[in-house]
N, C-alpha and C. Protein backbone atom coordinates (compact mmCIF):
# COMPACT_ATOMS: atom_id res chain seq x y z
N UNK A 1 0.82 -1.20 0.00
CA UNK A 1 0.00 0.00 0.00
C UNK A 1 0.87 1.26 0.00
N UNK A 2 1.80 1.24 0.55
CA UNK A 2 2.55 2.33 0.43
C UNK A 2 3.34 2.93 -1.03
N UNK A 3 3.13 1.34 -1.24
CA UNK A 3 3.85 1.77 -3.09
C UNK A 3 2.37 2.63 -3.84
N UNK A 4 1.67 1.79 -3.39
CA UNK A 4 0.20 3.10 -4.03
C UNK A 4 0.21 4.36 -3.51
N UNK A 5 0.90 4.19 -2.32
CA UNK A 5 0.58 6.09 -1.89
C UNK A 5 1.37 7.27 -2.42
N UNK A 6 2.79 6.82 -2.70
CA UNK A 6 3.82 7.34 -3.52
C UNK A 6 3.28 7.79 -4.69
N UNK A 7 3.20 6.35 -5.32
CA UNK A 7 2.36 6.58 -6.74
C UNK A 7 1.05 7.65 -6.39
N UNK A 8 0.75 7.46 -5.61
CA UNK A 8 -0.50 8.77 -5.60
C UNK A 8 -0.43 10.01 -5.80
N UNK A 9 0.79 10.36 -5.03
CA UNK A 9 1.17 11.08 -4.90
C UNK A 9 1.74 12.22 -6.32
N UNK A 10 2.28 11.22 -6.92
CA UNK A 10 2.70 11.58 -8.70
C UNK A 10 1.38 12.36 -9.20
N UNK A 11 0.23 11.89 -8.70
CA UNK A 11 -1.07 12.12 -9.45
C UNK A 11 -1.34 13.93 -9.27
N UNK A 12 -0.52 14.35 -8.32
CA UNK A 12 -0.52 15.80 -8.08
C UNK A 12 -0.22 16.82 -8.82
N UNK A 13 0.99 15.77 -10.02
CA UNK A 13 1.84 16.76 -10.51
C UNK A 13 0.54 17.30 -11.56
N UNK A 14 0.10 16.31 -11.93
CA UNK A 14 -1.20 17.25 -13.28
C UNK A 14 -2.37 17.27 -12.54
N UNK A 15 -2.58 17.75 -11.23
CA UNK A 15 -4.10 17.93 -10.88
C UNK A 15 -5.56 17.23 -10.70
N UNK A 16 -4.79 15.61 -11.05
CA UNK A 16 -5.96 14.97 -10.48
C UNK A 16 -5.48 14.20 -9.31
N UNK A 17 -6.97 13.87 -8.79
CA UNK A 17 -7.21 13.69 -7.65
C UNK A 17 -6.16 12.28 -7.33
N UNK A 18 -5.62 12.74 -5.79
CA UNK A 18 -4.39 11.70 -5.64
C UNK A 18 -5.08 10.14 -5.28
N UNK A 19 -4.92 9.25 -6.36
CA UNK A 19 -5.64 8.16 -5.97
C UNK A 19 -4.36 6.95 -7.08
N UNK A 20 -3.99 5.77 -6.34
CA UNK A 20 -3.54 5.25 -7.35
C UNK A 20 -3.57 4.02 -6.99
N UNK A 21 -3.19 2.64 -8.07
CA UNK A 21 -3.59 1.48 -7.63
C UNK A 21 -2.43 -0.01 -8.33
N UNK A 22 -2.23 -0.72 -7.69
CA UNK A 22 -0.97 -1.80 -8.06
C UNK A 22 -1.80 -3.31 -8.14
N UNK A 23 -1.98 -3.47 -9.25
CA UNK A 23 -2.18 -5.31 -9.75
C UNK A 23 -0.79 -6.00 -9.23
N UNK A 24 -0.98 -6.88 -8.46
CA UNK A 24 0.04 -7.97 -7.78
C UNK A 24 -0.35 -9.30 -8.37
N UNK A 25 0.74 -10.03 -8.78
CA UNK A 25 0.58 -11.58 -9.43
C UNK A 25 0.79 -12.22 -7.83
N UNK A 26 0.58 -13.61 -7.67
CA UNK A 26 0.34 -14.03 -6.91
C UNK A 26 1.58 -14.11 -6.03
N UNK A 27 2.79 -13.83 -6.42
CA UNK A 27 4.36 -13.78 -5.53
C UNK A 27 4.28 -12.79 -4.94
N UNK A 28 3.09 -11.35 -5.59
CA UNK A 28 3.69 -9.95 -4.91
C UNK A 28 3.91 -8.95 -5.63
N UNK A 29 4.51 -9.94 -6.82
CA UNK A 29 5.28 -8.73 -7.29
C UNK A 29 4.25 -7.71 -8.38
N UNK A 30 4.87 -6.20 -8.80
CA UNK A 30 3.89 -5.35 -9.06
C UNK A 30 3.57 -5.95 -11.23
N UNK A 31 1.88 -5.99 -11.68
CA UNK A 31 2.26 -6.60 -12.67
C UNK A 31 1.40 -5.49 -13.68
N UNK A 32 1.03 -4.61 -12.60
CA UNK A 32 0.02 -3.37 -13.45
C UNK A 32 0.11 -2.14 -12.36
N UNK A 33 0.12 -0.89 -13.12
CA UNK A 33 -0.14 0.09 -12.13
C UNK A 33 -0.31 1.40 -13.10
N UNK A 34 -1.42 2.13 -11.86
CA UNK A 34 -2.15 3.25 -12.60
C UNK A 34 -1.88 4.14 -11.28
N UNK A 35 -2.40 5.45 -11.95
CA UNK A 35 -2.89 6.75 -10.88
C UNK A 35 -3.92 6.90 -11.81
N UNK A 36 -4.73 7.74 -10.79
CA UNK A 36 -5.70 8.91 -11.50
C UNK A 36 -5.16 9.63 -12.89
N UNK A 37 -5.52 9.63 -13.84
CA UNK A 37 -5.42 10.06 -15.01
C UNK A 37 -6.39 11.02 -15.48
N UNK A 38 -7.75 11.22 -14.77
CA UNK A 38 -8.26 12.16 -15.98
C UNK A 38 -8.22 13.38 -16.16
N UNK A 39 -7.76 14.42 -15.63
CA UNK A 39 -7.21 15.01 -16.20
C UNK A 39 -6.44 15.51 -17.14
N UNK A 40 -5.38 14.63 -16.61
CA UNK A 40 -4.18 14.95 -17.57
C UNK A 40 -4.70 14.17 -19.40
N UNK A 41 -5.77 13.04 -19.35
CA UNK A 41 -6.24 12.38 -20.56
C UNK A 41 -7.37 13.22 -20.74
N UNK A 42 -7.84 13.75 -19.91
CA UNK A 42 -8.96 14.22 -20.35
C UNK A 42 -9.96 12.81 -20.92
N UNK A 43 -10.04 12.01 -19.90
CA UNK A 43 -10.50 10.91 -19.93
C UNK A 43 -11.67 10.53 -18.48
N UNK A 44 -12.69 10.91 -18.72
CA UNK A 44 -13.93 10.15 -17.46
C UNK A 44 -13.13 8.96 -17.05
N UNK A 45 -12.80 7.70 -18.23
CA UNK A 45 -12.70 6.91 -17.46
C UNK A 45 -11.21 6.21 -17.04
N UNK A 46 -9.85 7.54 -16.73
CA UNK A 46 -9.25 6.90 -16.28
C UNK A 46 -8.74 7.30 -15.10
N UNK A 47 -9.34 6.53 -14.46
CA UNK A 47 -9.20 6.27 -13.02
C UNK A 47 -8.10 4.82 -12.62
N UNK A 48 -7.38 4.94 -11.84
CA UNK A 48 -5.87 4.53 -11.21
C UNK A 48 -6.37 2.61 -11.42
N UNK A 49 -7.70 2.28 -11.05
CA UNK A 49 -7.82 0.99 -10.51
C UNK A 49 -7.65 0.44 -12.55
N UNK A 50 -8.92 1.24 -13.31
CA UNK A 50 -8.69 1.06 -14.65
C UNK A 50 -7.20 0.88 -15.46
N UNK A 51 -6.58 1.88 -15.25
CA UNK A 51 -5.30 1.72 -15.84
C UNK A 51 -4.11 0.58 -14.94
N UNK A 52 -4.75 0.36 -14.50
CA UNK A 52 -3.40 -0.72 -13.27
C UNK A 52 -4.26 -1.88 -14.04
N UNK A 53 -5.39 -2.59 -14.50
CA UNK A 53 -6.16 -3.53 -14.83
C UNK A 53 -5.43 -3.59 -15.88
N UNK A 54 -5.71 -2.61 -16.97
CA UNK A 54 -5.07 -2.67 -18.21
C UNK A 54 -3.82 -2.84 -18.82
N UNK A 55 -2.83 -2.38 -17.72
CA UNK A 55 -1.51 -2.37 -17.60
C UNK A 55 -1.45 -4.26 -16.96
N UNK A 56 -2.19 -4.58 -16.27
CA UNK A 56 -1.86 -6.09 -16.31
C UNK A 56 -1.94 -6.95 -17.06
N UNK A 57 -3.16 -6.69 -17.61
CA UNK A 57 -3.89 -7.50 -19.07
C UNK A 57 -2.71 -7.50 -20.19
N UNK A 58 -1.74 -5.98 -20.06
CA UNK A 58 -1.23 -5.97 -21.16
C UNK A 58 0.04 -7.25 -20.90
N UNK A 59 0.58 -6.60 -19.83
CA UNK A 59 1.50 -7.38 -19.20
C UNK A 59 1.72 -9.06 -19.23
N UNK A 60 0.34 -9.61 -19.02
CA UNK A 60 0.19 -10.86 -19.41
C UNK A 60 -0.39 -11.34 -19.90
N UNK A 61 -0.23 -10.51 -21.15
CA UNK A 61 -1.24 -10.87 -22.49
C UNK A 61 -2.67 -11.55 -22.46
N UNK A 62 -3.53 -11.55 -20.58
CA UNK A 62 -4.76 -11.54 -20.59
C UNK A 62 -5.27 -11.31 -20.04
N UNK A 63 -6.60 -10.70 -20.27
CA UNK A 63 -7.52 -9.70 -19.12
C UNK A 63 -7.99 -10.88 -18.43
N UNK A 64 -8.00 -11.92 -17.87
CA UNK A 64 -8.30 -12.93 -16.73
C UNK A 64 -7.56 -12.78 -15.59
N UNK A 65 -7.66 -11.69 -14.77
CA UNK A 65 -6.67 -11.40 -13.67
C UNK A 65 -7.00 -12.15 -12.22
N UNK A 66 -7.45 -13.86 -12.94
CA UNK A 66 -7.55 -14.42 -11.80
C UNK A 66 -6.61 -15.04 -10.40
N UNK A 67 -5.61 -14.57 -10.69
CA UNK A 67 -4.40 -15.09 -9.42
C UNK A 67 -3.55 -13.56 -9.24
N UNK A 68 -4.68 -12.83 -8.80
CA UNK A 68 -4.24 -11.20 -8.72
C UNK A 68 -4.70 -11.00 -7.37
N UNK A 69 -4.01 -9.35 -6.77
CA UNK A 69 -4.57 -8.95 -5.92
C UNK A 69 -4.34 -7.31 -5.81
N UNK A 70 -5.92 -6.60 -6.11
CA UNK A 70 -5.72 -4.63 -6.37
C UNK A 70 -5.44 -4.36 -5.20
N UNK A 71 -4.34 -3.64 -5.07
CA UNK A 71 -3.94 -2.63 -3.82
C UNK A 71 -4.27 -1.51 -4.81
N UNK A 72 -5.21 -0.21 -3.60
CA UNK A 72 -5.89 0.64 -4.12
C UNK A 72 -5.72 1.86 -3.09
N UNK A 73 -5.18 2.81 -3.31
CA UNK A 73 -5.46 3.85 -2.37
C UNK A 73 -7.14 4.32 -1.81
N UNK A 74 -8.04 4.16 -2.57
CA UNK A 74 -9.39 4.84 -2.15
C UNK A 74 -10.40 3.56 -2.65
N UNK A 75 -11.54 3.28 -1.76
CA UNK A 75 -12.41 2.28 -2.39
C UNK A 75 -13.05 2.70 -3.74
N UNK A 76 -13.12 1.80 -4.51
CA UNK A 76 -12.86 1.42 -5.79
C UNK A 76 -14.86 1.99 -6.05
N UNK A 77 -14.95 2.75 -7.34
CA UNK A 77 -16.50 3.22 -7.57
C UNK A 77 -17.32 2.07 -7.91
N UNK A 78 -17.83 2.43 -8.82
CA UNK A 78 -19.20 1.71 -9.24
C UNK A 78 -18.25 1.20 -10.94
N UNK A 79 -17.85 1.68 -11.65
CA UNK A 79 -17.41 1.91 -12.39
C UNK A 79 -15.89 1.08 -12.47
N UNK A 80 -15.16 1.27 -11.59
CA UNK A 80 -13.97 -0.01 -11.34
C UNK A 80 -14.44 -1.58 -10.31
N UNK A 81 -15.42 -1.17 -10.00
CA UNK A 81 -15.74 -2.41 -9.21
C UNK A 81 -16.34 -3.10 -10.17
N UNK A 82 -17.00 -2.45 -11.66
CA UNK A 82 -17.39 -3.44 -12.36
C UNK A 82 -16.29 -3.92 -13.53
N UNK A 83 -15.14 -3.21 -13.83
CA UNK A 83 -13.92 -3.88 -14.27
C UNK A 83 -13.31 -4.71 -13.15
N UNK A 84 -12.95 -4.77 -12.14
CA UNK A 84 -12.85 -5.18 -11.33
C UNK A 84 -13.27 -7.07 -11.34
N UNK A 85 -14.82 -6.91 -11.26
CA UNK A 85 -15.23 -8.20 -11.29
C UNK A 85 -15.19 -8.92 -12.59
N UNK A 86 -14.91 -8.26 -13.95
CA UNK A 86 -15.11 -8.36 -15.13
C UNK A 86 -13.50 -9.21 -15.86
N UNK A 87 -12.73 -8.76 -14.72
CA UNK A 87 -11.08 -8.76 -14.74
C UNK A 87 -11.12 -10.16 -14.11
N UNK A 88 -11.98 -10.30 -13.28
CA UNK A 88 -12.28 -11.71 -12.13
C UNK A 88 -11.00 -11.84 -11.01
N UNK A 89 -10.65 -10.23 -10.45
CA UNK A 89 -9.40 -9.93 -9.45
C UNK A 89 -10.33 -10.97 -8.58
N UNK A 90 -9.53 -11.54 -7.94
CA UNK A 90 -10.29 -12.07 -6.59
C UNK A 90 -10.18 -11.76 -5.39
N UNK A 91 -9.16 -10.02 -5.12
CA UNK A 91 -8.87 -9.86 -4.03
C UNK A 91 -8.30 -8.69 -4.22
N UNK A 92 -9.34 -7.45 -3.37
CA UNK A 92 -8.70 -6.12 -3.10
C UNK A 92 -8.71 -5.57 -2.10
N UNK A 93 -7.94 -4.68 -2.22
CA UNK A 93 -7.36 -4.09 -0.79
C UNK A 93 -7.25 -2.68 -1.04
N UNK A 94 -7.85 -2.22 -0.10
CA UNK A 94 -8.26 -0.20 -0.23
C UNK A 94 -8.11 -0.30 1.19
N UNK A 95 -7.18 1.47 1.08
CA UNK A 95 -7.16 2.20 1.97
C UNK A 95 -7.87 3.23 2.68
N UNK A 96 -8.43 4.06 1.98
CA UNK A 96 -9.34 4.86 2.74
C UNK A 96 -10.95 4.48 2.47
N UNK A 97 -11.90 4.43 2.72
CA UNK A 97 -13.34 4.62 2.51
C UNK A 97 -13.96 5.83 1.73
N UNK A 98 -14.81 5.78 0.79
CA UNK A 98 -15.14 6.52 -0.41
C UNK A 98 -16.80 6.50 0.18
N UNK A 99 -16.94 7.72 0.89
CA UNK A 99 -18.36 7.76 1.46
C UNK A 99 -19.48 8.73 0.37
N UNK A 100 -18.92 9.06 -1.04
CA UNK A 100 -19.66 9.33 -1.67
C UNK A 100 -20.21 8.60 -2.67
N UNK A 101 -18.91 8.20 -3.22
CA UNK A 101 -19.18 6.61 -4.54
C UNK A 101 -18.73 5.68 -4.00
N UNK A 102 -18.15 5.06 -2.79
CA UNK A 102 -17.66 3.56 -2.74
C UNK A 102 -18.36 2.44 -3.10
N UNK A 103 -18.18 1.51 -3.74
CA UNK A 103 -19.05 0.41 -4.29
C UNK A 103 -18.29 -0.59 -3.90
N UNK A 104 -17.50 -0.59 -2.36
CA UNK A 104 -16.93 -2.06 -1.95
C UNK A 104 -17.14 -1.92 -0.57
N UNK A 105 -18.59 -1.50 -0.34
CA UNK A 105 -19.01 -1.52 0.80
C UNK A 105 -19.20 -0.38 1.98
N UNK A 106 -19.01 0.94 1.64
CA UNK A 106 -19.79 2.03 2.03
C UNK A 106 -21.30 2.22 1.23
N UNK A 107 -20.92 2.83 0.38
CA UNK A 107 -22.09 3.20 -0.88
C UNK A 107 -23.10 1.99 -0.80
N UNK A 108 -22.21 1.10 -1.93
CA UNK A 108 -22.51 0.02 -2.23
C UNK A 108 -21.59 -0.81 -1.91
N UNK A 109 -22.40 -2.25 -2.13
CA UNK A 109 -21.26 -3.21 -2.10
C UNK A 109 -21.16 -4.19 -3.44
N UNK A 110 -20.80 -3.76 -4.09
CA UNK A 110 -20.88 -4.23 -5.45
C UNK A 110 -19.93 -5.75 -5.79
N UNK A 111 -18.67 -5.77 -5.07
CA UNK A 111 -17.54 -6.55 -4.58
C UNK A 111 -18.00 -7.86 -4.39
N UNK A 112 -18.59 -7.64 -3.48
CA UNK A 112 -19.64 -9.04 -2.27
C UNK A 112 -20.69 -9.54 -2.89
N UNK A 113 -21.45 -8.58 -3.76
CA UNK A 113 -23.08 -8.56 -4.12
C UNK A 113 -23.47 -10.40 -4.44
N UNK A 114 -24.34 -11.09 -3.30
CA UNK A 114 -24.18 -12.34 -3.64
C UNK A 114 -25.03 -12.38 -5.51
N UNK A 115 -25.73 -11.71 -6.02
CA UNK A 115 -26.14 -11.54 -7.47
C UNK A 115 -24.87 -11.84 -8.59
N UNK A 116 -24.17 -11.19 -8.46
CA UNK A 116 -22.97 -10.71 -9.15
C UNK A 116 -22.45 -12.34 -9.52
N UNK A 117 -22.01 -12.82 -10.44
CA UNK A 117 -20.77 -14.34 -11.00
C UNK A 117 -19.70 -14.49 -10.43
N UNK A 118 -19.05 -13.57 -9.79
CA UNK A 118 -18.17 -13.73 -9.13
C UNK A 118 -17.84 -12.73 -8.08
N UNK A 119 -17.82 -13.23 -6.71
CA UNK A 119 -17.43 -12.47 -5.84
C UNK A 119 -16.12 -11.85 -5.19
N UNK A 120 -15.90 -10.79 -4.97
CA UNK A 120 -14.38 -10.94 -4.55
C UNK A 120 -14.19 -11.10 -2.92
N UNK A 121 -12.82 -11.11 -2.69
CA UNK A 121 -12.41 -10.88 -1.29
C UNK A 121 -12.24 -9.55 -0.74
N UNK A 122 -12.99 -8.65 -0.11
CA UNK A 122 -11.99 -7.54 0.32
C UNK A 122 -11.39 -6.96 1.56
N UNK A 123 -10.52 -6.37 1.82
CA UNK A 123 -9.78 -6.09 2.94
C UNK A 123 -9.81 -4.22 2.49
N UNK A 124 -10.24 -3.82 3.89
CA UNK A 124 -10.64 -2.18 3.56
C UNK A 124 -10.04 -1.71 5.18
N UNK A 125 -9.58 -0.21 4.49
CA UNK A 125 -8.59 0.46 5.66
C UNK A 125 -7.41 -0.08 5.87
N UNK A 126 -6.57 -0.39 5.08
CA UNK A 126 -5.30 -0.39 5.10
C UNK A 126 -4.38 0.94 4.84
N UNK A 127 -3.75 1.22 5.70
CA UNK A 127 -2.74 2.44 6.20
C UNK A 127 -4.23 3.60 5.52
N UNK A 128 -5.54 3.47 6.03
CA UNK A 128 -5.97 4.39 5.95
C UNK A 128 -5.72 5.94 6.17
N UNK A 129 -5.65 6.21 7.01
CA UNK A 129 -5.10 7.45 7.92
C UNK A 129 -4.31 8.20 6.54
N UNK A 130 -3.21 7.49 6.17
CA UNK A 130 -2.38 8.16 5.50
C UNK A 130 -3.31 8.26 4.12
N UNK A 131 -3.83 7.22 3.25
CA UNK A 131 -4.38 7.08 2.08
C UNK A 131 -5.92 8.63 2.55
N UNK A 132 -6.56 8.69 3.48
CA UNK A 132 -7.57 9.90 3.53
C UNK A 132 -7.05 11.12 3.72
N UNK A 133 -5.64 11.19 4.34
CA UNK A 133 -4.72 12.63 4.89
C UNK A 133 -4.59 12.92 2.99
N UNK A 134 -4.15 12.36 2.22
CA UNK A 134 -3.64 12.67 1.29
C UNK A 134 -4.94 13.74 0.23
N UNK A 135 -6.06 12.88 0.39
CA UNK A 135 -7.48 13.07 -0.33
C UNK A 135 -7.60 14.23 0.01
N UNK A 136 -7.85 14.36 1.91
CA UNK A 136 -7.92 15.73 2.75
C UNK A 136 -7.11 16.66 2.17
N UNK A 137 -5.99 16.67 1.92
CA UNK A 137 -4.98 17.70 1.70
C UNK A 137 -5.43 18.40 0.45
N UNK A 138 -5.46 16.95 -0.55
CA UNK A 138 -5.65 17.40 -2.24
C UNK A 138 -7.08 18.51 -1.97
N UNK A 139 -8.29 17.86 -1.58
CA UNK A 139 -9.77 18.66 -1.30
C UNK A 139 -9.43 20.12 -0.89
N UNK A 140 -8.74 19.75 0.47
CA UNK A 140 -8.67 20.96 1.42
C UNK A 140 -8.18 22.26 0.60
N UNK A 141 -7.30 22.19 -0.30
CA UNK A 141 -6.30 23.01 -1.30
C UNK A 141 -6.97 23.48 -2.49
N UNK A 142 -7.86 22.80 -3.04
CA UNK A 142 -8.60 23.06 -4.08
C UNK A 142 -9.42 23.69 -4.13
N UNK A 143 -10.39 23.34 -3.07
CA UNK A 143 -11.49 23.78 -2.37
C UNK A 143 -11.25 25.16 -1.36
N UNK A 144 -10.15 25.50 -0.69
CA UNK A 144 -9.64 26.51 -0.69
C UNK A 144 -10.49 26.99 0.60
């Protein structure tokens, strides 16, 4: 998680919101990774969890990211939780809680949803504190 917070941190230099996220193969090691992008793409949909998916898929020539695990700075929307399950991650891990869009169990729980083909595992609030100080800061500054 801390390698996501760094990386989050990068997300400052062009103005979007500090959020970023690391695809792990099953040893650990890092096999995709994104930040917040839309800004700088001028892209709705790239958001840190999206581009770390894609960056794995590319990586191992297939979007079946079943022996994976998302480390995520912020719980994952409506919108990556359904790449997310689509990817068939079976296991993510977020740091702060997303009490406006979270869809891995504030908001929604989209993750768990027994409906859904496949469910994932998740683990939420990891090195929170630091992953919401960062959000706080970015908000607090903008917002002015």
């Amino acid at each position: 998680m801390l390698e996501a917070v760094a990386s989050a941190k990068l997300a400052l230099g062009h103005a979007d919101v500090p959020v970023a996220a690391l695809v792990l193969d099953a040893s650990g090691t890092v096999i995709g990774a994104g930040r917040n992008e839309r800004e700088l793409r001028q892209d709705p949909t790239a958001h840190a969890e999206i581009l770390a998916l894609r960056a794995a898929a590319a990586a191992t020539g297939d979007w079946h990211l079943t022996d994976t695990t998302l480390v995520v700075t912020l719980e994952p929307c409506a919108m990556c939780a359904g790449a997310i399950l689509a990817a068939r991650v079976p296991v993510v891990v977020f740091g702060a809680w997303d009490a406006k869009a979270g869809a891995a169990g504030s908001v929604y729980d989209l993750l768990r949803d027994r409906r859904m083909p496949h469910r994932v595992e998740v683990y939420a609030g990891v090195e929170e504190a630091e992953c919401a100080a960062l959000l706080l800061d970015f908000f607090g500054k903008r917002r002015g």
